[in-house]
PDB file of N, CA and C in Angstrom:
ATOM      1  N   UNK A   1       0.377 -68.476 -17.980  1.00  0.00           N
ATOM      2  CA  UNK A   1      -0.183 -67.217 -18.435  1.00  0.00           C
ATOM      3  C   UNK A   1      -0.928 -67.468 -19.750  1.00  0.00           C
ATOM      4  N   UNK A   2      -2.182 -67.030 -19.967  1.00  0.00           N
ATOM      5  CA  UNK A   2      -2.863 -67.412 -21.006  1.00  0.00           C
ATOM      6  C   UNK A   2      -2.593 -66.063 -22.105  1.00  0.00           C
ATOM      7  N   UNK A   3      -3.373 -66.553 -23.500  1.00  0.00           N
ATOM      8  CA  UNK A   3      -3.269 -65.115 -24.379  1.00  0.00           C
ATOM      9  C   UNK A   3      -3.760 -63.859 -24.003  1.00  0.00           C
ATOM     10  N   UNK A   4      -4.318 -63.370 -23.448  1.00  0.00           N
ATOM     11  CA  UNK A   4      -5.184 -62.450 -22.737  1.00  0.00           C
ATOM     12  C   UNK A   4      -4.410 -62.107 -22.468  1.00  0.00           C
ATOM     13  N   UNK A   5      -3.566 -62.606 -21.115  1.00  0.00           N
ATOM     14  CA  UNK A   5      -2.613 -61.831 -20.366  1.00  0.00           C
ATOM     15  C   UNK A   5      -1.516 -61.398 -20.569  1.00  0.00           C
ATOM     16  N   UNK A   6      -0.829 -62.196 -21.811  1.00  0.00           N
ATOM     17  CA  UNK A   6       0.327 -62.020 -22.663  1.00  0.00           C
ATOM     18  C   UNK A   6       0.204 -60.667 -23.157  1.00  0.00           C
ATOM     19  N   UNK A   7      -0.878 -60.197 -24.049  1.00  0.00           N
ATOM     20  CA  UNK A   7      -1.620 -59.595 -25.068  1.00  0.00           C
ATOM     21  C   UNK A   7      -1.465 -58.648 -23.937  1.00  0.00           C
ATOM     22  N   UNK A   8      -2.027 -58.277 -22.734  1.00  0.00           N
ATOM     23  CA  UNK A   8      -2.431 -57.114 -21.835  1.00  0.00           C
ATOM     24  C   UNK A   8      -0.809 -56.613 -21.522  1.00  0.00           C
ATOM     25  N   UNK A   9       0.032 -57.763 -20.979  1.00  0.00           N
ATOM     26  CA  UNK A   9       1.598 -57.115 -20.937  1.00  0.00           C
ATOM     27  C   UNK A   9       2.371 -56.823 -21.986  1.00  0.00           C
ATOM     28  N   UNK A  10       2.215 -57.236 -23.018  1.00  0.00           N
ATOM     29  CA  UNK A  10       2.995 -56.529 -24.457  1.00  0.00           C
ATOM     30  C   UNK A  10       2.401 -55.438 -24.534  1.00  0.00           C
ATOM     31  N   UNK A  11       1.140 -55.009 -24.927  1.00  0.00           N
ATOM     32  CA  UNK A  11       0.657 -53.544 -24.561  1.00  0.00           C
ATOM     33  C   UNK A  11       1.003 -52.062 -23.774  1.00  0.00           C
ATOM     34  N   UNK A  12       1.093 -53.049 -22.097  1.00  0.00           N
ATOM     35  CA  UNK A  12       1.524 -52.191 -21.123  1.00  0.00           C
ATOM     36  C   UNK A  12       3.372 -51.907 -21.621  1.00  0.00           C
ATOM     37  N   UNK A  13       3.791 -52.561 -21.789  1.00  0.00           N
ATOM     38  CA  UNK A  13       5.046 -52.710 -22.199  1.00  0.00           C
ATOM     39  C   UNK A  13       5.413 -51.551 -23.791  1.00  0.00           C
ATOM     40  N   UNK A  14       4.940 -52.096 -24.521  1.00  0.00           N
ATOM     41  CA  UNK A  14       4.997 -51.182 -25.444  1.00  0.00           C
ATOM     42  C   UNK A  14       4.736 -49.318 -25.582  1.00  0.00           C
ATOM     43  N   UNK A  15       3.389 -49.814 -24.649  1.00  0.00           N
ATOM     44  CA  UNK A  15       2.699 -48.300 -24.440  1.00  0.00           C
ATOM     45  C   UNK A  15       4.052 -47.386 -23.826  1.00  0.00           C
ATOM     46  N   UNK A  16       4.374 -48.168 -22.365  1.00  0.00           N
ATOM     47  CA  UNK A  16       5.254 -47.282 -21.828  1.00  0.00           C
ATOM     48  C   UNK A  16       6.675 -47.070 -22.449  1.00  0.00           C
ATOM     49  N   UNK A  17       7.455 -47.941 -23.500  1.00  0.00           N
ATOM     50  CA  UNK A  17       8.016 -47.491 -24.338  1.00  0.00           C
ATOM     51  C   UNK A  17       7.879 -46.221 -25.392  1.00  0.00           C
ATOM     52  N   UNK A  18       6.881 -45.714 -25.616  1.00  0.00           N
ATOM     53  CA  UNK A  18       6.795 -44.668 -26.283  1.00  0.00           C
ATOM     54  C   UNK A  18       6.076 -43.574 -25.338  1.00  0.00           C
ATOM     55  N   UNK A  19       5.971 -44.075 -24.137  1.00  0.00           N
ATOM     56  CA  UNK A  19       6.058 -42.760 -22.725  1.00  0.00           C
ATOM     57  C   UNK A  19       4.397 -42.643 -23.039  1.00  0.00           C
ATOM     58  N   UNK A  20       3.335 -43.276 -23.277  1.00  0.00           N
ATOM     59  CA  UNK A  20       2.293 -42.842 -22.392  1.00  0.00           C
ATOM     60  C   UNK A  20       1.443 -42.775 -21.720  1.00  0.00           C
ATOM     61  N   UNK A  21       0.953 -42.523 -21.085  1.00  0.00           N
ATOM     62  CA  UNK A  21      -0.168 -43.308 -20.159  1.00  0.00           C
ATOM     63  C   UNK A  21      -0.889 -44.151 -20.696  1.00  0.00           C
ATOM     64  N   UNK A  22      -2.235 -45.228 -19.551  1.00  0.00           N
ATOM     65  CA  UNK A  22      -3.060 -45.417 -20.414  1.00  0.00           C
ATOM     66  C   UNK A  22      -4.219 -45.045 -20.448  1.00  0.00           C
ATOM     67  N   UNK A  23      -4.831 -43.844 -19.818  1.00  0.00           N
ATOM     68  CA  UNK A  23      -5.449 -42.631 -20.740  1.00  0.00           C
ATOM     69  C   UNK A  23      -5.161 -41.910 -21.755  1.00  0.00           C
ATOM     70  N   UNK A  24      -3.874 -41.577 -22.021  1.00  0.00           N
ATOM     71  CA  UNK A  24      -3.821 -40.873 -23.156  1.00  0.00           C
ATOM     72  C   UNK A  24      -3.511 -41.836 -24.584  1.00  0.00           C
ATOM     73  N   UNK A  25      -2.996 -43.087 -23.785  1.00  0.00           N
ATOM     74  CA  UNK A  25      -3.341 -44.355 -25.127  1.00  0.00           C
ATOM     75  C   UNK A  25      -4.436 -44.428 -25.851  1.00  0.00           C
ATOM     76  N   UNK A  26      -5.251 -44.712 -24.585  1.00  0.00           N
ATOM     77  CA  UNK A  26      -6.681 -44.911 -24.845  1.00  0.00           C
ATOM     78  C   UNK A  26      -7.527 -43.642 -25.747  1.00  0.00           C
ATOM     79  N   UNK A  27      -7.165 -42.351 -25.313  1.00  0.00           N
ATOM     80  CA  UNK A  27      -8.161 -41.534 -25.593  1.00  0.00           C
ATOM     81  C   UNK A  27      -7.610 -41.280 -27.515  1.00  0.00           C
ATOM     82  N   UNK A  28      -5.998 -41.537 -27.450  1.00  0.00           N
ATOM     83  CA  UNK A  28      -5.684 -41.799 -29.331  1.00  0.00           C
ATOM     84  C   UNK A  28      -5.833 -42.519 -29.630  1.00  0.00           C
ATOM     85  N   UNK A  29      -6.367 -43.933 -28.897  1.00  0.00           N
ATOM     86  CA  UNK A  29      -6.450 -45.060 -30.088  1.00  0.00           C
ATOM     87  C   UNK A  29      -7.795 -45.460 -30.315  1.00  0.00           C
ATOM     88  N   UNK A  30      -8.971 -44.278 -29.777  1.00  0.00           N
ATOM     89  CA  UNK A  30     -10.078 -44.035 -29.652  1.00  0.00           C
ATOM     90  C   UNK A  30     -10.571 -45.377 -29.082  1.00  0.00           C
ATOM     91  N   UNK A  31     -10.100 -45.939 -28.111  1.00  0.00           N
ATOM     92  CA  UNK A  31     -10.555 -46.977 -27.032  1.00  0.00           C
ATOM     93  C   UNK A  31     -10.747 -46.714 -25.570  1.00  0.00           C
ATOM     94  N   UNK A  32     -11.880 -46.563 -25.394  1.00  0.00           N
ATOM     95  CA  UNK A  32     -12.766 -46.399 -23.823  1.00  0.00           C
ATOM     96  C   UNK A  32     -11.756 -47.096 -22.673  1.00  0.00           C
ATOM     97  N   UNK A  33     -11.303 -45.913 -22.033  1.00  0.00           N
ATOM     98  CA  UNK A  33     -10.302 -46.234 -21.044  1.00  0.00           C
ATOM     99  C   UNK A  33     -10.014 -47.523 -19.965  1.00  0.00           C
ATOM    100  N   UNK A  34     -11.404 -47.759 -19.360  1.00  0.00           N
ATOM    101  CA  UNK A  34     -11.942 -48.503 -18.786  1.00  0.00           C
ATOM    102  C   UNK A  34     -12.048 -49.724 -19.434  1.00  0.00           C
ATOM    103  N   UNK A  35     -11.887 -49.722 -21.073  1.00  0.00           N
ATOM    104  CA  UNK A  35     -11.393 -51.481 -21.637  1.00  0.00           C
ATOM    105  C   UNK A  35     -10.238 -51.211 -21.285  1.00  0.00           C
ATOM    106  N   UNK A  36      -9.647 -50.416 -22.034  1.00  0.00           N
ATOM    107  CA  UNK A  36      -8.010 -50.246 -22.027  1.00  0.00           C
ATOM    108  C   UNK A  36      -7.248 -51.210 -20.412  1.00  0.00           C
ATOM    109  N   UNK A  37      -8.320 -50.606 -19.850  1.00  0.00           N
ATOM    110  CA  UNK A  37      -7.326 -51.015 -18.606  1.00  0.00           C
ATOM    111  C   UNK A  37      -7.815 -52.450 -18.300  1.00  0.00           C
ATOM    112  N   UNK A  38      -8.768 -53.236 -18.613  1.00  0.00           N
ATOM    113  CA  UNK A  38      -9.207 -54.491 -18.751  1.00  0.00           C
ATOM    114  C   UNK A  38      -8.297 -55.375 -20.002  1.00  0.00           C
ATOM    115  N   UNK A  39      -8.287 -54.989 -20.684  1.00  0.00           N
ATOM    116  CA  UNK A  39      -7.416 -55.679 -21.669  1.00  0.00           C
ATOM    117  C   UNK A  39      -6.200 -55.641 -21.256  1.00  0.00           C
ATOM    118  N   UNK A  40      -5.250 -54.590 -20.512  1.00  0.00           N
ATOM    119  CA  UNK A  40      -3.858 -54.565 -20.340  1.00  0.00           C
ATOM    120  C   UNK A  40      -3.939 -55.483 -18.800  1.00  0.00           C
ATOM    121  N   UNK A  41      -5.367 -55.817 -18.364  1.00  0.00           N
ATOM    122  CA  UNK A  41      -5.262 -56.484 -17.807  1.00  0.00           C
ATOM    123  C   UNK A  41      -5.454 -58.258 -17.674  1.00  0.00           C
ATOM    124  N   UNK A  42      -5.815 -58.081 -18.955  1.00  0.00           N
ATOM    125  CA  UNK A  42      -6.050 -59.962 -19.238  1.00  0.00           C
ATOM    126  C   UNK A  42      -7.124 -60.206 -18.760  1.00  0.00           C
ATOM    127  N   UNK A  43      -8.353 -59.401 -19.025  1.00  0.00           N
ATOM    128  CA  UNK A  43      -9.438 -59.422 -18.506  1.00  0.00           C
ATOM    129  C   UNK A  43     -10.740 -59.322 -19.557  1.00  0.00           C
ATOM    130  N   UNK A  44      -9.615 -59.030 -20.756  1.00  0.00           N
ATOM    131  CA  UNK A  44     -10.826 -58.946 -22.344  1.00  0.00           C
ATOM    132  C   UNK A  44      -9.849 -59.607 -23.242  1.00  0.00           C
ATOM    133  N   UNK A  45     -11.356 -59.775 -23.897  1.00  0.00           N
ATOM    134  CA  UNK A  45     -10.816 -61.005 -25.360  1.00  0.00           C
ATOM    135  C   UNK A  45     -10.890 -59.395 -26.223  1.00  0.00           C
ATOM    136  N   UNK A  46     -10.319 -59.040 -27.425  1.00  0.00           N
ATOM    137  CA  UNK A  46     -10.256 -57.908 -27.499  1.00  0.00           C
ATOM    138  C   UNK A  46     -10.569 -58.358 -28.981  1.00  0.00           C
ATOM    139  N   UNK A  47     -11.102 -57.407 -29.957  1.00  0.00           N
ATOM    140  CA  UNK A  47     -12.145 -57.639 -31.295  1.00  0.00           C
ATOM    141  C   UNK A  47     -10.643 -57.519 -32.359  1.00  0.00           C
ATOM    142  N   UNK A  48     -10.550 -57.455 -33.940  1.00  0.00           N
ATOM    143  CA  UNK A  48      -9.861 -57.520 -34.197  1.00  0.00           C
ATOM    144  C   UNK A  48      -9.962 -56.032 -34.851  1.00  0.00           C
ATOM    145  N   UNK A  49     -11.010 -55.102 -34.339  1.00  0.00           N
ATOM    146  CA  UNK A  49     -11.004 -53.903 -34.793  1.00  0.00           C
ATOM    147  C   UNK A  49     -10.327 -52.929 -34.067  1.00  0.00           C
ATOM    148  N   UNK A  50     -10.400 -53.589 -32.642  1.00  0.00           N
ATOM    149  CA  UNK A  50      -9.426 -53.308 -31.235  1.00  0.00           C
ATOM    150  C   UNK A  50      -7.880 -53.342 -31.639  1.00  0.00           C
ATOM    151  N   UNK A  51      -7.806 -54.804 -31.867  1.00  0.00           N
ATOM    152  CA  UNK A  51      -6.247 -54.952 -31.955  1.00  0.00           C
ATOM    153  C   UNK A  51      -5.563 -54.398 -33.070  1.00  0.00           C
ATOM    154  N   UNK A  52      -6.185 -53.815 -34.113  1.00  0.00           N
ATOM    155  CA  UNK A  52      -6.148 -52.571 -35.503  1.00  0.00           C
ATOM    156  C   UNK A  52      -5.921 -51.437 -34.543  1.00  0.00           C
ATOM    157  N   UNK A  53      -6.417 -50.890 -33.945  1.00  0.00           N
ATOM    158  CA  UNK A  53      -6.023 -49.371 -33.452  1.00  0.00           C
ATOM    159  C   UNK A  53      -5.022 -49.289 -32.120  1.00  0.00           C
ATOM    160  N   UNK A  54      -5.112 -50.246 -31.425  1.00  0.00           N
ATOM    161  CA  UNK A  54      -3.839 -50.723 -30.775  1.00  0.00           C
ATOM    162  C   UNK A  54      -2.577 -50.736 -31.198  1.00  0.00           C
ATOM    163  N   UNK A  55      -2.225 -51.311 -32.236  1.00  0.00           N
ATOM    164  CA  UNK A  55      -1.263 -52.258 -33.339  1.00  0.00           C
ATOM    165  C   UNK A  55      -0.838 -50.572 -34.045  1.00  0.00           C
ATOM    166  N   UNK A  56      -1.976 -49.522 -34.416  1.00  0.00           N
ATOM    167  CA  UNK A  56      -1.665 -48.512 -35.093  1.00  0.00           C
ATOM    168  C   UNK A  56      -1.067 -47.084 -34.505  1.00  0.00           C
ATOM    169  N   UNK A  57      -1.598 -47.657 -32.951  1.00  0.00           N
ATOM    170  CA  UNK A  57      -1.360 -46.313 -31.957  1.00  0.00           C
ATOM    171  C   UNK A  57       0.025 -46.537 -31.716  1.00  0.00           C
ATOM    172  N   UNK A  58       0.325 -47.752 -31.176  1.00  0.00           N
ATOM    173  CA  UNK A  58       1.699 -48.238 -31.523  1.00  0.00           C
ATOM    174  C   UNK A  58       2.481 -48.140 -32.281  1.00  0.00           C
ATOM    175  N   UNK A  59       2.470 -47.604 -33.586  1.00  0.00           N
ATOM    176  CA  UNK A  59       2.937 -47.140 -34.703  1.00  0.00           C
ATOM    177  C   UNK A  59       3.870 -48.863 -35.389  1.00  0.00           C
ATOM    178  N   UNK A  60       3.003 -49.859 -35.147  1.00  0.00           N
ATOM    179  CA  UNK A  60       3.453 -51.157 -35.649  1.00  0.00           C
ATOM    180  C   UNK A  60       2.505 -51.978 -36.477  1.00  0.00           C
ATOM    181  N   UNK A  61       2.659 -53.017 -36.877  1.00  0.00           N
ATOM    182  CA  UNK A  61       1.661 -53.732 -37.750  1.00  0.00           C
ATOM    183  C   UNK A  61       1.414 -54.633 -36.601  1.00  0.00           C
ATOM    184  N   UNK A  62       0.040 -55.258 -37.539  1.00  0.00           N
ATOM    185  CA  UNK A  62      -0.647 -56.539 -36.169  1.00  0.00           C
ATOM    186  C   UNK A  62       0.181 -57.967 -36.332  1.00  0.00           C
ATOM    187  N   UNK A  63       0.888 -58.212 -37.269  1.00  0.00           N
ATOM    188  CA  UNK A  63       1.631 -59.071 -36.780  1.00  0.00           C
ATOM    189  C   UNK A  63       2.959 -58.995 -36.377  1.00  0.00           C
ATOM    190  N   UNK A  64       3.360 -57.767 -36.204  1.00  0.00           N
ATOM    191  CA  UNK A  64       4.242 -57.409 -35.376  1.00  0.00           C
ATOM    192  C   UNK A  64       4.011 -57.114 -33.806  1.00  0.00           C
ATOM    193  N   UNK A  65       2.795 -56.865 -33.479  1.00  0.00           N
ATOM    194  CA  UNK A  65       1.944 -56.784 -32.120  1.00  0.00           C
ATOM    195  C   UNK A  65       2.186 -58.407 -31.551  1.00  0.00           C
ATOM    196  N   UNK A  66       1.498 -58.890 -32.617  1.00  0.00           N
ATOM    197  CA  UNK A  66       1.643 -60.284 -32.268  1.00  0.00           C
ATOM    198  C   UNK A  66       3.222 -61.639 -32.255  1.00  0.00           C
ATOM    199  N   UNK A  67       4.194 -61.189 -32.764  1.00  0.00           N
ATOM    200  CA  UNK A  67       5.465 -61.744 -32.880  1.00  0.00           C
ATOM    201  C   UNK A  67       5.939 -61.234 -30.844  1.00  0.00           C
ATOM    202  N   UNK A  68       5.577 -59.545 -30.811  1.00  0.00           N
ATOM    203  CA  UNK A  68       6.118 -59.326 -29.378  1.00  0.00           C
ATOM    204  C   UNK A  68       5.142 -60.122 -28.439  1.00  0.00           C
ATOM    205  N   UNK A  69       3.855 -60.830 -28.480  1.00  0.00           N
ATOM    206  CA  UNK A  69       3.343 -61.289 -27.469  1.00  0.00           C
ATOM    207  C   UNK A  69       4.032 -62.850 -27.425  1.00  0.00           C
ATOM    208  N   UNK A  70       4.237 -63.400 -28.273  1.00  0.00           N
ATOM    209  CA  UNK A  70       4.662 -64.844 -28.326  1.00  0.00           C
ATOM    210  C   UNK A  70       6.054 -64.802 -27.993  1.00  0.00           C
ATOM    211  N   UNK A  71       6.726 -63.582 -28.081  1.00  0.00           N
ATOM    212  CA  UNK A  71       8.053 -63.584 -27.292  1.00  0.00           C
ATOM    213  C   UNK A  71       7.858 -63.324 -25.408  1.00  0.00           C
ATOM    214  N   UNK A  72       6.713 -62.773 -25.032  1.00  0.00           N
ATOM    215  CA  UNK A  72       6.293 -62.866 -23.642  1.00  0.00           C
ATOM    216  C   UNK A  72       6.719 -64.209 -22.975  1.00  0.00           C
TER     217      UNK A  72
END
């Protein structure tokens, strides 16, 4: 499994820990649904302005985003 895909299942994982879709992820973490679902799919390299509102919608820091992917 490469980083991409790690990165797309800590996401999906997290998201559904705090119960919510990923439209309504997407539409608060002001990220276009249609990445959303490319990235949770290991299908985007994702910017680091991305992984900032991800990391924030999550209500976590980015290297705490990143400690849960390397535990994948």
């Amino acid at each position: 499994m490469n980083l991409q895909q790690k990165l797309g299942l800590t996401i999906i994982k997290l998201r559904k820990e705090i119960g919510l879709s990923q439209e309504k992820f997407a539409l608060e973490a002001d990220i276009d649904r249609r990445y959303m679902s490319d990235l949770e799919n290991g299908r985007r390299n994702p910017s680091l302005e991305i992984i900032e509102k991800i990391a924030k919608r999550l209500g976590i820091s980015i290297s705490e985003l990143f400690c849960e992917v390397e535990r994948m």
